[in-house]
C-alpha atoms as a PDB file:
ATOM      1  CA  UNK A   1      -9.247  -1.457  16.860  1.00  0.00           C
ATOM      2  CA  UNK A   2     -11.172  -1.733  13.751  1.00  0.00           C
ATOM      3  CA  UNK A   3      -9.665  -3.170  10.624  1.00  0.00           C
ATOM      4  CA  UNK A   4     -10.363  -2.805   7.353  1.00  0.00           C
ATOM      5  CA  UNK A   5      -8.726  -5.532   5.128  1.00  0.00           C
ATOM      6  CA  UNK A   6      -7.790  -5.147   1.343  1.00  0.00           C
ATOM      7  CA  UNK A   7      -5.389  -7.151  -1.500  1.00  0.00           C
ATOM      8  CA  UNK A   8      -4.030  -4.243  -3.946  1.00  0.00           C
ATOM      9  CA  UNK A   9      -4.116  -6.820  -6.710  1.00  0.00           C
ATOM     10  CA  UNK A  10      -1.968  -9.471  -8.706  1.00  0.00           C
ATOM     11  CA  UNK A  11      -2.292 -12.042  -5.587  1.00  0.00           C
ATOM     12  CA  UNK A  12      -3.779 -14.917  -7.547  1.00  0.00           C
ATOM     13  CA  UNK A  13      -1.134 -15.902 -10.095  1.00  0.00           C
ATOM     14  CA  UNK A  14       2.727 -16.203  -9.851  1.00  0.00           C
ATOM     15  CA  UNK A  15       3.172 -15.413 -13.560  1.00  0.00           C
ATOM     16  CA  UNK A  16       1.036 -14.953 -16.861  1.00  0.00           C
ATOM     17  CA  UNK A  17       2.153 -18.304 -18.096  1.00  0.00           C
ATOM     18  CA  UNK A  18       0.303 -19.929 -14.666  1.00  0.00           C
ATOM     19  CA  UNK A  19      -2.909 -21.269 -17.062  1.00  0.00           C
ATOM     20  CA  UNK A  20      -1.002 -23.738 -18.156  1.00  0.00           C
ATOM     21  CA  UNK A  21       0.213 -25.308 -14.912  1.00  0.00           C
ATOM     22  CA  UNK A  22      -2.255 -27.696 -13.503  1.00  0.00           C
ATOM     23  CA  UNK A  23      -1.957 -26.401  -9.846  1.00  0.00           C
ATOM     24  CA  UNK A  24      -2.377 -23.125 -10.922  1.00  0.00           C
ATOM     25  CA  UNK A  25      -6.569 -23.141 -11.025  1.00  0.00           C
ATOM     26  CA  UNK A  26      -6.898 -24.768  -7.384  1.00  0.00           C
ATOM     27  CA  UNK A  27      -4.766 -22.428  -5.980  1.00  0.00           C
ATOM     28  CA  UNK A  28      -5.895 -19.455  -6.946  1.00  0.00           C
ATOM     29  CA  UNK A  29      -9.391 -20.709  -6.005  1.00  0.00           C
ATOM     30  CA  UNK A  30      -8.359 -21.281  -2.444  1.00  0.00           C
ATOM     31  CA  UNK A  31      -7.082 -18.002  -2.093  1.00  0.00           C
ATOM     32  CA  UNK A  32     -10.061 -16.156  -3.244  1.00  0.00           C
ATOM     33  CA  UNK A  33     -11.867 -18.492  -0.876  1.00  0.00           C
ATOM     34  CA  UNK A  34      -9.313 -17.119   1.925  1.00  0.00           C
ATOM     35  CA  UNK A  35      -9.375 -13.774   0.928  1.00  0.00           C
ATOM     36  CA  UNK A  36     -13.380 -13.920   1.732  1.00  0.00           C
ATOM     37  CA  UNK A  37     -12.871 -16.118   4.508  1.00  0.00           C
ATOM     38  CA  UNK A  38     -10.651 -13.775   6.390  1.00  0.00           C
ATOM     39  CA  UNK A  39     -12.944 -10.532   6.014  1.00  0.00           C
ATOM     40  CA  UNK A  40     -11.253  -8.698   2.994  1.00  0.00           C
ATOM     41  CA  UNK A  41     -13.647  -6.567   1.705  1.00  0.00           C
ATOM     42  CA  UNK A  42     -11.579  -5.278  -1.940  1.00  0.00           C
ATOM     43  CA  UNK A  43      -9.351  -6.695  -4.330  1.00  0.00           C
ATOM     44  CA  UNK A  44      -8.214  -5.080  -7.432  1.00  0.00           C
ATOM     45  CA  UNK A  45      -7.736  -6.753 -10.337  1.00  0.00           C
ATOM     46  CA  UNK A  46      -4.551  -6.815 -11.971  1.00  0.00           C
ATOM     47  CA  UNK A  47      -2.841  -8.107 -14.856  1.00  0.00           C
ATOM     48  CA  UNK A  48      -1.689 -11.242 -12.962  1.00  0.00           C
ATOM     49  CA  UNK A  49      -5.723 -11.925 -11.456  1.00  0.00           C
ATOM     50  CA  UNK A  50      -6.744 -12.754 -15.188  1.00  0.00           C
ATOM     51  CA  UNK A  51      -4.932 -15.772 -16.833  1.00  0.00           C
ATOM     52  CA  UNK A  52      -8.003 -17.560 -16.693  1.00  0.00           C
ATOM     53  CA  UNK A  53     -10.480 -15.009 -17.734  1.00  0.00           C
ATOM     54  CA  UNK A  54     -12.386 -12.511 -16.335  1.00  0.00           C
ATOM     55  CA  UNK A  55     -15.647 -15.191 -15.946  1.00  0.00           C
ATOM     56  CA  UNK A  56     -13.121 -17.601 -14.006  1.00  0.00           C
ATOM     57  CA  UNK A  57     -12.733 -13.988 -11.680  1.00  0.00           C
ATOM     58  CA  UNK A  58     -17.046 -13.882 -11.595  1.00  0.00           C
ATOM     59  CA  UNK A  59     -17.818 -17.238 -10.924  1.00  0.00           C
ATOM     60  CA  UNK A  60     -15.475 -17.910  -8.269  1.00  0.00           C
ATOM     61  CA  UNK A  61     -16.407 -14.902  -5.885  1.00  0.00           C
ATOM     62  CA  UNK A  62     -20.085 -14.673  -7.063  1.00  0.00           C
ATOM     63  CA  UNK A  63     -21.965 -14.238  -3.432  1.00  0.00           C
ATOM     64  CA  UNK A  64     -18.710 -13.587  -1.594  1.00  0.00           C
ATOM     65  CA  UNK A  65     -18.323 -10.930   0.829  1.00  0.00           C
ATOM     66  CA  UNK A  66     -14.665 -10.168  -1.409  1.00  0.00           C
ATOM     67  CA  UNK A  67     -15.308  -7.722  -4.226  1.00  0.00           C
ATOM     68  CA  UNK A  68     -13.531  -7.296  -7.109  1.00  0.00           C
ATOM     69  CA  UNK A  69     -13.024  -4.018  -8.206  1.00  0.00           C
ATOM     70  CA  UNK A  70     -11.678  -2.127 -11.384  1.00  0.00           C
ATOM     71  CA  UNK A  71     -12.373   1.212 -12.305  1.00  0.00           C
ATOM     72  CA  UNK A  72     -10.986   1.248 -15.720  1.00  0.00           C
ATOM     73  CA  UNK A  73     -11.469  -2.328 -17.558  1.00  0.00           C
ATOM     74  CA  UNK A  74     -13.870  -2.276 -19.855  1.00  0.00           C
ATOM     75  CA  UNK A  75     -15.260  -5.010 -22.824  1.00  0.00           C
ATOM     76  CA  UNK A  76     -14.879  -5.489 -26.211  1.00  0.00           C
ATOM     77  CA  UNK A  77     -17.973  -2.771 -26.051  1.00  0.00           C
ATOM     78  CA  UNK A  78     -16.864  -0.317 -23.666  1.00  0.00           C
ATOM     79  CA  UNK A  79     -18.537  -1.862 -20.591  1.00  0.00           C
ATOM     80  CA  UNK A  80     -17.680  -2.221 -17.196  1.00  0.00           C
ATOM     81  CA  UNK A  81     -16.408  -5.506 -16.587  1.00  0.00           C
ATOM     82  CA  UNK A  82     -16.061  -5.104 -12.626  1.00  0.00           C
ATOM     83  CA  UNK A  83     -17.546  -2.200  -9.914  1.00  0.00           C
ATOM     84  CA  UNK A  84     -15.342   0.494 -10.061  1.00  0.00           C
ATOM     85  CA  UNK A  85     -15.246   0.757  -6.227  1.00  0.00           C
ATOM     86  CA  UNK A  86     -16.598  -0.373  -2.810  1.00  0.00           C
ATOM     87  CA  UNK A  87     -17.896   1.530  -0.238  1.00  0.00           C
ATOM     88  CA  UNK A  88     -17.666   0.574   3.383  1.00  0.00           C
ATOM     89  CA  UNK A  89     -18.059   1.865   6.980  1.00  0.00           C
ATOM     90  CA  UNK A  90     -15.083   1.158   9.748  1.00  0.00           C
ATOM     91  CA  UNK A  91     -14.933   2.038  12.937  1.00  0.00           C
ATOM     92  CA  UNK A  92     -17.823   4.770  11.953  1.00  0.00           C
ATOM     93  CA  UNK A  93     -15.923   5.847   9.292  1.00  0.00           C
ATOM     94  CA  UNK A  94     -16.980   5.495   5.585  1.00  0.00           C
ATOM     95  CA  UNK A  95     -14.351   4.733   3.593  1.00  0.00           C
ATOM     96  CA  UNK A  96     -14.338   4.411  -0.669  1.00  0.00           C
ATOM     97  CA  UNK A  97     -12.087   1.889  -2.024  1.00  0.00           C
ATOM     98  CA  UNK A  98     -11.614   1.771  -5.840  1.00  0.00           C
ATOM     99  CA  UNK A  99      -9.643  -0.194  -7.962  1.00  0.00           C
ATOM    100  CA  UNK A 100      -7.736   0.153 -11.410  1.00  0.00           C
ATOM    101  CA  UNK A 101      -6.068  -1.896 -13.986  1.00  0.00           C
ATOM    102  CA  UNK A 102      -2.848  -1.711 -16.227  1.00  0.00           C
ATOM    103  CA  UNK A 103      -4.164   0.392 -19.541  1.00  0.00           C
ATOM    104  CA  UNK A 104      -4.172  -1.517 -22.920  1.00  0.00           C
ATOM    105  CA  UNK A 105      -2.400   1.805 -23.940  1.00  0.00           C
ATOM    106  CA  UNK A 106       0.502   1.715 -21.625  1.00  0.00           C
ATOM    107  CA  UNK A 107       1.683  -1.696 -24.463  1.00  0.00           C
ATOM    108  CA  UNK A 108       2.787  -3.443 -21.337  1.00  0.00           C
ATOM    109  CA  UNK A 109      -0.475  -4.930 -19.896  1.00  0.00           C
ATOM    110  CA  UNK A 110      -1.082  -8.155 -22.000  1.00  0.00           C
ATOM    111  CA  UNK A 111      -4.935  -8.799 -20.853  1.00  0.00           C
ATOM    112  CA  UNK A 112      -7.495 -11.365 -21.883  1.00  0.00           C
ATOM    113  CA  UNK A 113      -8.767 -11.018 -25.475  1.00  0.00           C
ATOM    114  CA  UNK A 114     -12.091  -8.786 -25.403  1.00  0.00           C
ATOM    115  CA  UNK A 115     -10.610  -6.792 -22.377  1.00  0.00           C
ATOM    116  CA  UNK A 116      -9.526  -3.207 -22.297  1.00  0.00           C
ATOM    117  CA  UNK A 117      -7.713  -1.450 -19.919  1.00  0.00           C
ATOM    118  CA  UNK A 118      -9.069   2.678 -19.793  1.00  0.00           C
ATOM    119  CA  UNK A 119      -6.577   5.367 -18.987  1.00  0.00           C
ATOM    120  CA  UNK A 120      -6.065   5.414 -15.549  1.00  0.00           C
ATOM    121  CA  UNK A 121      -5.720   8.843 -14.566  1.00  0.00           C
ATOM    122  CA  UNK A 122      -9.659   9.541 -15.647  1.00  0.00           C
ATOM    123  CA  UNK A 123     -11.428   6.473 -14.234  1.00  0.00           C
ATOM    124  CA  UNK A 124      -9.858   7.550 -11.079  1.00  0.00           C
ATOM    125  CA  UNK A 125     -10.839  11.298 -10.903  1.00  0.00           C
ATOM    126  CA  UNK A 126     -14.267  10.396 -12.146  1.00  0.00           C
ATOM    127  CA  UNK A 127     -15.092   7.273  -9.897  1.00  0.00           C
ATOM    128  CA  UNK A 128     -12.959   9.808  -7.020  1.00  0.00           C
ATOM    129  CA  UNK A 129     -15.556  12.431  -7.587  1.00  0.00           C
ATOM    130  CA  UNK A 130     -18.238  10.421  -7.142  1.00  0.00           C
ATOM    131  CA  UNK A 131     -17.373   8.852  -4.325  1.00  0.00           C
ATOM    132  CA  UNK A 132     -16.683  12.231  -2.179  1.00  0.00           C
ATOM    133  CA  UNK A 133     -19.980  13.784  -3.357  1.00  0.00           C
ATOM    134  CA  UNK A 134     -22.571  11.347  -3.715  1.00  0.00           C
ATOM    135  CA  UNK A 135     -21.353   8.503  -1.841  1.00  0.00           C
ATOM    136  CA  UNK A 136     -20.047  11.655   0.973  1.00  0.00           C
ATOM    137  CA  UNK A 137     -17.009   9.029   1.578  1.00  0.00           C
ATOM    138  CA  UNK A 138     -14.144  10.227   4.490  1.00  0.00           C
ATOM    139  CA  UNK A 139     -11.263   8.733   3.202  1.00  0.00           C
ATOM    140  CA  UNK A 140     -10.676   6.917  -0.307  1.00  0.00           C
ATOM    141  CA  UNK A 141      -8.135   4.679  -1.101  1.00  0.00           C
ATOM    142  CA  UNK A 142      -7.131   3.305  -4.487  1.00  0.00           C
ATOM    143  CA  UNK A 143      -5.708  -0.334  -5.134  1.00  0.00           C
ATOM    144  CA  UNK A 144      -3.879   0.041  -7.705  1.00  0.00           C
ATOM    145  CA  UNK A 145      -2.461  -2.864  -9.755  1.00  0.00           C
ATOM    146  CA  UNK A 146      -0.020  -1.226 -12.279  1.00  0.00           C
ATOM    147  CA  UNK A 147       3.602  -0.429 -12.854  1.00  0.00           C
ATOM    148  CA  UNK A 148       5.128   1.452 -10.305  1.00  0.00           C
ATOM    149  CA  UNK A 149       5.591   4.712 -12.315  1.00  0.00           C
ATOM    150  CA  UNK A 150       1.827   5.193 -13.476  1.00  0.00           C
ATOM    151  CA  UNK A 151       1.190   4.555  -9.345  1.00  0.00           C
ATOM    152  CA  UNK A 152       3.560   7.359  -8.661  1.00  0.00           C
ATOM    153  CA  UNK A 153       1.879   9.485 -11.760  1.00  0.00           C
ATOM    154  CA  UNK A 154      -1.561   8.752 -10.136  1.00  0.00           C
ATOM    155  CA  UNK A 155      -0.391   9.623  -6.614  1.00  0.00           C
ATOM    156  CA  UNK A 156       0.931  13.247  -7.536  1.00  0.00           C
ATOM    157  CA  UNK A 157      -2.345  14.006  -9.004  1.00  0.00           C
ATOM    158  CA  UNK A 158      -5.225  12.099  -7.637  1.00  0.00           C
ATOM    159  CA  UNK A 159      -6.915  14.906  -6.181  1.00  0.00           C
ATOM    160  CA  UNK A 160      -9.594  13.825  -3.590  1.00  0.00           C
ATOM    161  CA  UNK A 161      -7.825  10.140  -3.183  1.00  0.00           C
ATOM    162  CA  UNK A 162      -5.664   9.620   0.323  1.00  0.00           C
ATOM    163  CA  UNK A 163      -3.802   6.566  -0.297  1.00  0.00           C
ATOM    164  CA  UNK A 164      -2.661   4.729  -3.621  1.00  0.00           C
ATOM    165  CA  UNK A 165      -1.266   1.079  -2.414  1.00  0.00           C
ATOM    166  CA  UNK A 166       0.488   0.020  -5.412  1.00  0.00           C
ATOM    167  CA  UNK A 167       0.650  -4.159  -6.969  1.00  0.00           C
ATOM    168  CA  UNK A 168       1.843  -5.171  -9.928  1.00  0.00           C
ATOM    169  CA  UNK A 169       5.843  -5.303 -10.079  1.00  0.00           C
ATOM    170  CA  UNK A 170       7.197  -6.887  -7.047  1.00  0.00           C
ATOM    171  CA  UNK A 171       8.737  -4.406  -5.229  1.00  0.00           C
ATOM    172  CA  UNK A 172       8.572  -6.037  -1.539  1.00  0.00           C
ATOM    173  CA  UNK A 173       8.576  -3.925   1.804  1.00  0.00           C
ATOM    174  CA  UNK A 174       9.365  -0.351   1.712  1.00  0.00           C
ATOM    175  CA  UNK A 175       8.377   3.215   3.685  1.00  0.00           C
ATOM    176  CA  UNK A 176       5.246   4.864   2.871  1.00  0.00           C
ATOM    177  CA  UNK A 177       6.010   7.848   0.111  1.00  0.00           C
ATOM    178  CA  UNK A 178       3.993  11.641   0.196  1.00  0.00           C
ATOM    179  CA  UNK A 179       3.575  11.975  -3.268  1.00  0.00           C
ATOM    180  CA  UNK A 180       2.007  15.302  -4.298  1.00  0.00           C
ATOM    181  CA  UNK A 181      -1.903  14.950  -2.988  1.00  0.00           C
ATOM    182  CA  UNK A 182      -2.095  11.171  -1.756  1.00  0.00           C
ATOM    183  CA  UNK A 183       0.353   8.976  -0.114  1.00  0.00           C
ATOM    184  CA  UNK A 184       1.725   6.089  -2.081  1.00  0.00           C
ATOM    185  CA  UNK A 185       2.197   2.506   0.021  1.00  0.00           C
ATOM    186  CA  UNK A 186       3.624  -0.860  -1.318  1.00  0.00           C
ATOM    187  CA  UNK A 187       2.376  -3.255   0.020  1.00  0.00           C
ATOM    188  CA  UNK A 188       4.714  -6.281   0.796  1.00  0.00           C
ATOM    189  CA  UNK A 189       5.609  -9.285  -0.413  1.00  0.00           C
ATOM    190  CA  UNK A 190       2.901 -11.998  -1.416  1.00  0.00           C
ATOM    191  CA  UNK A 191       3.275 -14.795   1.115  1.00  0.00           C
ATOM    192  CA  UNK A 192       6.143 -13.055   2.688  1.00  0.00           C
ATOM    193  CA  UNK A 193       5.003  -9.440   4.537  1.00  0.00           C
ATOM    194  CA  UNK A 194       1.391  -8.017   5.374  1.00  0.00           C
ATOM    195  CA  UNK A 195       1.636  -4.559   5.212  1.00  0.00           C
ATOM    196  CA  UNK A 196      -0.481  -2.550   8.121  1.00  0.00           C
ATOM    197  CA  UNK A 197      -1.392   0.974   8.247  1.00  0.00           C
ATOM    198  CA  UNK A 198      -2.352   2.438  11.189  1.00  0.00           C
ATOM    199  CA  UNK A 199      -4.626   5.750  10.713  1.00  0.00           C
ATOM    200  CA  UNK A 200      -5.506   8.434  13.468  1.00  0.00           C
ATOM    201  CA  UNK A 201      -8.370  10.407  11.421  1.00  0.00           C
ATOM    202  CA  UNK A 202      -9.152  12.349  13.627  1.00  0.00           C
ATOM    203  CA  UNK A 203      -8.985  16.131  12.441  1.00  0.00           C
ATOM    204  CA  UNK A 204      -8.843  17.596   8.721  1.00  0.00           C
ATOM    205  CA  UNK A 205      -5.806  18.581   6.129  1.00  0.00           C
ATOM    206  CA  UNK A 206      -3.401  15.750   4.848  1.00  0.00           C
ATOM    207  CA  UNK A 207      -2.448  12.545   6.863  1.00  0.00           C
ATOM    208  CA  UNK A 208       0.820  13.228   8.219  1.00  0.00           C
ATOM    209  CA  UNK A 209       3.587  10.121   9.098  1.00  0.00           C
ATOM    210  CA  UNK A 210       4.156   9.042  12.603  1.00  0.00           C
ATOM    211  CA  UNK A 211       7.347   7.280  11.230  1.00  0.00           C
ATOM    212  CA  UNK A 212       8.917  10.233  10.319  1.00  0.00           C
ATOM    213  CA  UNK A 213       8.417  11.789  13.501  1.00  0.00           C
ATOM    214  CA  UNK A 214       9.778   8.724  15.236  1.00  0.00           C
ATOM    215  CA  UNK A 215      12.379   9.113  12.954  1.00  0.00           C
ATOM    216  CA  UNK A 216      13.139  12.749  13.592  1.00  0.00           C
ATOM    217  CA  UNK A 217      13.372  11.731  17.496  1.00  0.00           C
ATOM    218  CA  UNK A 218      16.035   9.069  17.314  1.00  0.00           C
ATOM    219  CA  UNK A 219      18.121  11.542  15.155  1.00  0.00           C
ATOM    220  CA  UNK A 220      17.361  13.825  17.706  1.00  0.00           C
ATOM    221  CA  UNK A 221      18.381  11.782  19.855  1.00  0.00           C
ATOM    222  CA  UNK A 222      22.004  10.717  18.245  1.00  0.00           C
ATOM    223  CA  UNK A 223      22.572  14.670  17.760  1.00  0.00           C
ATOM    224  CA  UNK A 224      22.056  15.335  21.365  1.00  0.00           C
ATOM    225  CA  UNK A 225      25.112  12.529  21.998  1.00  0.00           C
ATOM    226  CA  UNK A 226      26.939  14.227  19.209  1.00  0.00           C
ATOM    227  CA  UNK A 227      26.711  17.668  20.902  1.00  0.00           C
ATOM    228  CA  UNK A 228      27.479  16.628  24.445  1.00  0.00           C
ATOM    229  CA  UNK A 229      30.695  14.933  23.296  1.00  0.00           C
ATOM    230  CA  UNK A 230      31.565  18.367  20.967  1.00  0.00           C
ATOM    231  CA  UNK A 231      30.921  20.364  24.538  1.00  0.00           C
ATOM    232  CA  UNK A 232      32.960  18.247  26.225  1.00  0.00           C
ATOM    233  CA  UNK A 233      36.050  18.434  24.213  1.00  0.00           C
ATOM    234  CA  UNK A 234      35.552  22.219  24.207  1.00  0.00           C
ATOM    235  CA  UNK A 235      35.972  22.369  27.696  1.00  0.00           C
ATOM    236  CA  UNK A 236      39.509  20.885  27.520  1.00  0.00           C
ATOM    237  CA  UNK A 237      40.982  21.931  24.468  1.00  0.00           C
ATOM    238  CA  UNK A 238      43.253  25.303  24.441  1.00  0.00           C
ATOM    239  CA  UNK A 239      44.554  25.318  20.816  1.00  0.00           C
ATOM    240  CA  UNK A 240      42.198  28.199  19.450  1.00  0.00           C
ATOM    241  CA  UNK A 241      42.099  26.977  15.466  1.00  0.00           C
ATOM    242  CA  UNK A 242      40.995  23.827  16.950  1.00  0.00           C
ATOM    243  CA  UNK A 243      38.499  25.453  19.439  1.00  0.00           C
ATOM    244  CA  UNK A 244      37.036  27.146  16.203  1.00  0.00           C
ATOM    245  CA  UNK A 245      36.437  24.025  14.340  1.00  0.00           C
ATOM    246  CA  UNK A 246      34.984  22.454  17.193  1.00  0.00           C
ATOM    247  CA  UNK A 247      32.509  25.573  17.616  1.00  0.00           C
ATOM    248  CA  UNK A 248      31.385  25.320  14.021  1.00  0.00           C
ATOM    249  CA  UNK A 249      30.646  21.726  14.657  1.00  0.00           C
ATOM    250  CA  UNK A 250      28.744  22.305  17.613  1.00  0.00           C
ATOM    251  CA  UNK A 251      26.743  25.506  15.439  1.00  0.00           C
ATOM    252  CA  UNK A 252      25.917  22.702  13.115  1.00  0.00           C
ATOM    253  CA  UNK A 253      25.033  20.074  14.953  1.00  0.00           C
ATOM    254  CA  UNK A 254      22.722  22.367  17.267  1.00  0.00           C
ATOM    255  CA  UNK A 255      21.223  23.426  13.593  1.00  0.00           C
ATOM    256  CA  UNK A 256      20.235  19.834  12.891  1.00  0.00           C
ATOM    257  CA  UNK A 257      18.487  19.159  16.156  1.00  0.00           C
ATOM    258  CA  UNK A 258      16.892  22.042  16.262  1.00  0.00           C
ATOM    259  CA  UNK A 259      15.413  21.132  12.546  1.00  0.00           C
ATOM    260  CA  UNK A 260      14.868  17.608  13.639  1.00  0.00           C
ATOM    261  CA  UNK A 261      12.939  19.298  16.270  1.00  0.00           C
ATOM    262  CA  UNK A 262      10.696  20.998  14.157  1.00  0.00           C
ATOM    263  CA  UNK A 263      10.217  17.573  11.867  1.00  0.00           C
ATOM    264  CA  UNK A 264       8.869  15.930  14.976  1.00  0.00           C
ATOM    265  CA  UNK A 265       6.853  18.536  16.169  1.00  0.00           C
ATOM    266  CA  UNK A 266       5.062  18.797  12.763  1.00  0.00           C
ATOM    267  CA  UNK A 267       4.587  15.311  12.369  1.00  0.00           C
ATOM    268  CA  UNK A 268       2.549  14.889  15.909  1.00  0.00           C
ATOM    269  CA  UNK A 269      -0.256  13.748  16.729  1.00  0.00           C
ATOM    270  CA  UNK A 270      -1.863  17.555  17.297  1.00  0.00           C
ATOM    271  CA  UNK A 271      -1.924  17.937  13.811  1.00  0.00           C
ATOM    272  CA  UNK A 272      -4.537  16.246  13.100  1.00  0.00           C
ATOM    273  CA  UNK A 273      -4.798  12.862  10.724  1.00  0.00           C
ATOM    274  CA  UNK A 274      -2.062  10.814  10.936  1.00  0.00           C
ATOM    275  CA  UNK A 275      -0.744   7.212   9.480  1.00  0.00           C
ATOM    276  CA  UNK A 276       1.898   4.786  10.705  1.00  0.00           C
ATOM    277  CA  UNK A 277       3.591   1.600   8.274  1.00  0.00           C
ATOM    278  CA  UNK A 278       4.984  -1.464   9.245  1.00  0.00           C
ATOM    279  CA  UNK A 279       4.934  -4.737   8.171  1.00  0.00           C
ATOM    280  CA  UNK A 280       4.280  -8.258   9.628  1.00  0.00           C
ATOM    281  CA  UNK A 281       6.422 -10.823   8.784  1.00  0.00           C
ATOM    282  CA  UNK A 282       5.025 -14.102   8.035  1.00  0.00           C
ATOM    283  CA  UNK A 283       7.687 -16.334   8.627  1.00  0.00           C
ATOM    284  CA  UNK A 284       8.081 -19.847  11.372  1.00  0.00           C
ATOM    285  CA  UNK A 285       7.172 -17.962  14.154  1.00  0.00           C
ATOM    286  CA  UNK A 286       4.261 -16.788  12.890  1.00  0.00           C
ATOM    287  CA  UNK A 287       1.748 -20.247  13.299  1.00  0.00           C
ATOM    288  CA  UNK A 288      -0.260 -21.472  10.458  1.00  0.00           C
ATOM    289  CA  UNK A 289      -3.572 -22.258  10.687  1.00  0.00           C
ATOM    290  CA  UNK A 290      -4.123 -26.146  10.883  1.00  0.00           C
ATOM    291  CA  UNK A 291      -7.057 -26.280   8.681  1.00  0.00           C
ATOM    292  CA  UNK A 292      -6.164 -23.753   6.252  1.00  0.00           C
ATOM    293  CA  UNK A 293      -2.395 -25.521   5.967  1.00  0.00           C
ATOM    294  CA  UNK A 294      -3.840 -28.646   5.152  1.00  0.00           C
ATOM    295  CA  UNK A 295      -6.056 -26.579   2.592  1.00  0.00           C
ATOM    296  CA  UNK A 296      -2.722 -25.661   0.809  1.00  0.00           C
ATOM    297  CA  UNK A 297      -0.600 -28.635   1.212  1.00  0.00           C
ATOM    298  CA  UNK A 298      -3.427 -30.222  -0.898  1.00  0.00           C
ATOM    299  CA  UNK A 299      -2.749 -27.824  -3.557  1.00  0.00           C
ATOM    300  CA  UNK A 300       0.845 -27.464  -3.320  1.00  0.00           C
ATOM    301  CA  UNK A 301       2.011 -30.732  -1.381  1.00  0.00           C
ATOM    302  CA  UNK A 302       5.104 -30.675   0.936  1.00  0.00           C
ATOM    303  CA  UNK A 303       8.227 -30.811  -0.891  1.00  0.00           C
ATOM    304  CA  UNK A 304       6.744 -29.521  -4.220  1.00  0.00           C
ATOM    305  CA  UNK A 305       8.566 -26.576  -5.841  1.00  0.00           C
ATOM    306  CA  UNK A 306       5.303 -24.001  -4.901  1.00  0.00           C
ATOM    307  CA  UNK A 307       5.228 -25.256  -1.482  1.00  0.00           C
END
């Protein structure tokens, strides 16, 4: 199966204080190393990514196969600091993947001095535009490293974009969200969860979710039980208020399946393009690399509070 790896942002520093801490440079170098060591092709930047300056960012992934990408900061001049997107083929599919910043506007985004964070609703639409009618991209996704609410803002009305996967405030594992045009995805916990999205693109229209048709099923499923055991007690009971109630309840619960029935059957595969979220947990069972471990336990030693 072809994969297409991506970090949505913020992955580099545990706080804004980190320049201060001595381990704090190493360590973000060796994940930017491991980042392009283990194929990602995007990162955004986010707030987090800059406590040591946007030429720390330059320098250490100049040549890499990683790019860093930002559709909306901009210098002390109103210049690009980073590509606004990447464009890649997967699997024969050509895929745009853009990035954007917290806005100097929003007064929450405390960025380097001489950086500038654009709106982000119009770096997206514009660098969006482009990329579905020059670049003739089949799917765009946007990393976005901001708050939460400007992610869901940007989800209800990124026309053209399919999936917004949100960094920035920690918000750990959770289910993938329609929100107006584009579907919004959090992506895990740093160091804890990798979040994986399965697509089917196979067909036009908006991606539908295989989870909520699984979903739908296993309700379906518990209904069924429900109504057997309402049909059952039917049969046997002769008090006719109580006969009534139990009809009603059997009219109801035949209501749900049959509406659970119609979830699942919308959500199928036959509809076209389709997406699927879980998440891999990277905990003991999951076995570390030998040389990359050793790698880390040279930044963070055994023991240490960041180990």
């Amino acid at each position: 199966m072809p994969v297409l790896a991506l970090d949505a942002g913020n992955a580099l520093f545990k706080t804004l204080a980190d320049g201060q801490d001595a381990t704090a440079k190493p360590r973000a170098e060796l994940l930017l190393e491991q980042l392009d060591a283990q194929g990602y092709a995007a990162m955004a930047v986010g707030q987090r990514d800059l406590v040591l300056g946007v030429d720390f960012l330059k320098k250490k992934t100049k040549g890499a196969k990683l790019k860093l990408v930002s559709a909306n900061l901009v210098d002390a001049k109103g210049q690009p600091l980073f590509p606004a997107s990447v464009v890649t083929t997967v699997g024969g599919l050509k895929v745009g993947i853009l990035g954007v910043s917290p806005a100097s506007a929003e007064g929450t985004a405390i960025l380097p001095e001489g950086v500038r964070g654009l709106p982000v609703g119009p770096a997206v639409t514009a660098e969006v535009k482009r990329l579905r009618q020059k670049e003739q991209v089949s799917l765009v996704v946007v990393l976005a490293a901001v708050p939460y609410v400007e992610a869901v803002k940007l989800a209800q009305g990124a026309e053209g974009v399919d999936f917004v996967v949100q960094s920035h405030d920690g918000r750990g594992v959770g289910m993938a969200q329609r929100q107006g045009v584009s579907t919004l995805v959090p992506p895990g916990e740093r160091g804890r969860q990798v979040a994986k999205l399965e697509l089917s693109v196979e067909g036009d229209g908006p991606f539908a979710d295989l989870s909520e048709a699984n979903r739908a099923r296993e309700s379906q499923r518990m209904v069924e039980a429900n109504i057997a055991r309402v049909r059952e007690r039917l049969k046997a009971e002769k008090n006719e208020d109580t006969r009534r109630s139990l009809q009603e309840t059997l009219a109801s619960f035949e209501a749900r399946r049959d509406a659970l029935a119609r979830t699942a059957a919308a959500q199928g595969p036959e509809t076209g393009r389709t997406y699927q979220l879980t998440y891999l947990q990277l905990g003991a069972d999951v076995a570390s690399d030998a040389a990359v471990q050793k790698q880390v336990e040279r930044v963070e030693p055994p023991g240490s509070a960041g180990h």
